[in-house]
Every structure is written in C-alpha cells, then in structure tokens.
Protein backbone atom coordinates (compact mmCIF):
# COMPACT_ATOMS: atom_id res chain seq x y z
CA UNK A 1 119.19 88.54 70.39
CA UNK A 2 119.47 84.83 69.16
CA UNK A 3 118.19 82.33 71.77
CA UNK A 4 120.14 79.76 69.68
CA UNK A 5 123.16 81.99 70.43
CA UNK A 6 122.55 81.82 73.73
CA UNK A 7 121.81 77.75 74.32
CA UNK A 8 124.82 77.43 72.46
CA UNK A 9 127.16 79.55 74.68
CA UNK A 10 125.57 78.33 78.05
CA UNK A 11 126.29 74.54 76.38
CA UNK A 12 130.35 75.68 76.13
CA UNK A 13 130.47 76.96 79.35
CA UNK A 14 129.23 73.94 81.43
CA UNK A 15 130.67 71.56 78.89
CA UNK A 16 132.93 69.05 81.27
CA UNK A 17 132.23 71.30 84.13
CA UNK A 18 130.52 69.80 87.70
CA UNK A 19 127.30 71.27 85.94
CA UNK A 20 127.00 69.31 82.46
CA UNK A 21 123.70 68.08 83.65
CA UNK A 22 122.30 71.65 83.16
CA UNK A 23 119.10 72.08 81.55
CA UNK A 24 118.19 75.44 79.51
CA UNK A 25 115.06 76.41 79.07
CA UNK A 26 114.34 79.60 77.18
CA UNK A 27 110.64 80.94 77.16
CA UNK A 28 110.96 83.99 74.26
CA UNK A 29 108.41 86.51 74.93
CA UNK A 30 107.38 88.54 71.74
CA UNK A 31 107.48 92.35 71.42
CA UNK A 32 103.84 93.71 71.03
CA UNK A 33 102.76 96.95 68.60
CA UNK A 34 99.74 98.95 68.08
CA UNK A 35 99.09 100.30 64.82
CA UNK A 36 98.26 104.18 65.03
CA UNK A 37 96.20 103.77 61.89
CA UNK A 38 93.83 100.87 62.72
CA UNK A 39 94.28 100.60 66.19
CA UNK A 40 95.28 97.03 66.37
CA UNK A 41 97.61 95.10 68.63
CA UNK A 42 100.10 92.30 66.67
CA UNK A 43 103.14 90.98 67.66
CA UNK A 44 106.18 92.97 66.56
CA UNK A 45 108.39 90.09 64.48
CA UNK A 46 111.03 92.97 64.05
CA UNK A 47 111.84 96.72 63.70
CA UNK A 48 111.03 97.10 60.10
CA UNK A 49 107.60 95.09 60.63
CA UNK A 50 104.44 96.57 59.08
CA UNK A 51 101.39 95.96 60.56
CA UNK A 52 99.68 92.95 59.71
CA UNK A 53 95.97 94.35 59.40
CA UNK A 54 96.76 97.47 57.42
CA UNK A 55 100.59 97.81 55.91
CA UNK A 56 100.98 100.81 58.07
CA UNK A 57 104.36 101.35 60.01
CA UNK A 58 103.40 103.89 62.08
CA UNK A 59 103.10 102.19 65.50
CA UNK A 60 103.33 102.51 69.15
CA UNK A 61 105.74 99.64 70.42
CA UNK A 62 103.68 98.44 73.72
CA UNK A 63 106.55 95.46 74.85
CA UNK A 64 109.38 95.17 73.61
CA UNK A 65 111.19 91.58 72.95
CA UNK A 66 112.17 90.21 76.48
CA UNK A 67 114.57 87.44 77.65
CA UNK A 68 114.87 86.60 81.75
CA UNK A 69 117.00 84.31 83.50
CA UNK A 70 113.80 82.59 85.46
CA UNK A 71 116.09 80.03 87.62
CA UNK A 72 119.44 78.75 87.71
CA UNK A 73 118.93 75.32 89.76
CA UNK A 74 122.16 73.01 90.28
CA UNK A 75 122.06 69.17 91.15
C-alpha cells in the first residue's frame, strides 16, 4: 500500500470541500520477521526480503505491515 497514494487521494477528496483544512497524518508501522535459521527479529521491507543477519528467506512473518485510521477530527 503507498501512503503517498493515500495523502494524495484524501488531498482530492477534501479539495474545495467545508474540510480543506484537514490534516493527514500517517504513522506506517513496519511488518516484523524472524529468521528460522538464526533466530533473529528484523523488519520485513517486503515479501521477497532476506534476512538481514544471515541471507536466509526462510522466516516466520510476526506483524505484518499495518495502516489505521487513528482519528478523523473536523474544525
């Protein structure tokens, strides 16, 4: 998912609406992995990532990539 994608799309939407004064923030929250071969944790930058540590790419996905909607607030 591209958060630039996103801004950009919530930008049309309130453009000369009663809410162009909206303000989008976008916290991205990484996917997490944990290498079956050494055992450790790194953030998951995409599917075909190996790990890191090792150059293995068998893993155990722990989080995946996450994107919330926190607050909508309207002035």
């Amino acid at each position: 998912m591209e958060i630039e994608a996103i801004r950009f799309a919530l930008e049309v939407i309130c453009k000369n609406t009663f809410s162009t004064s909206v303000k989008v923030t976008i916290d991205e929250i990484s996917a997490l992995a944990r290498c079956r071969v050494c055992q450790k944790e790194y953030n998951l930058e995409n599917l075909c990532s190996l790990c890191p540590y090792c150059s293995a790419y068998d893993r155990e996905i722990l989080k995946v990539k996450e994107l919330w909607v926190k607050a909508v607030t309207i002035e």
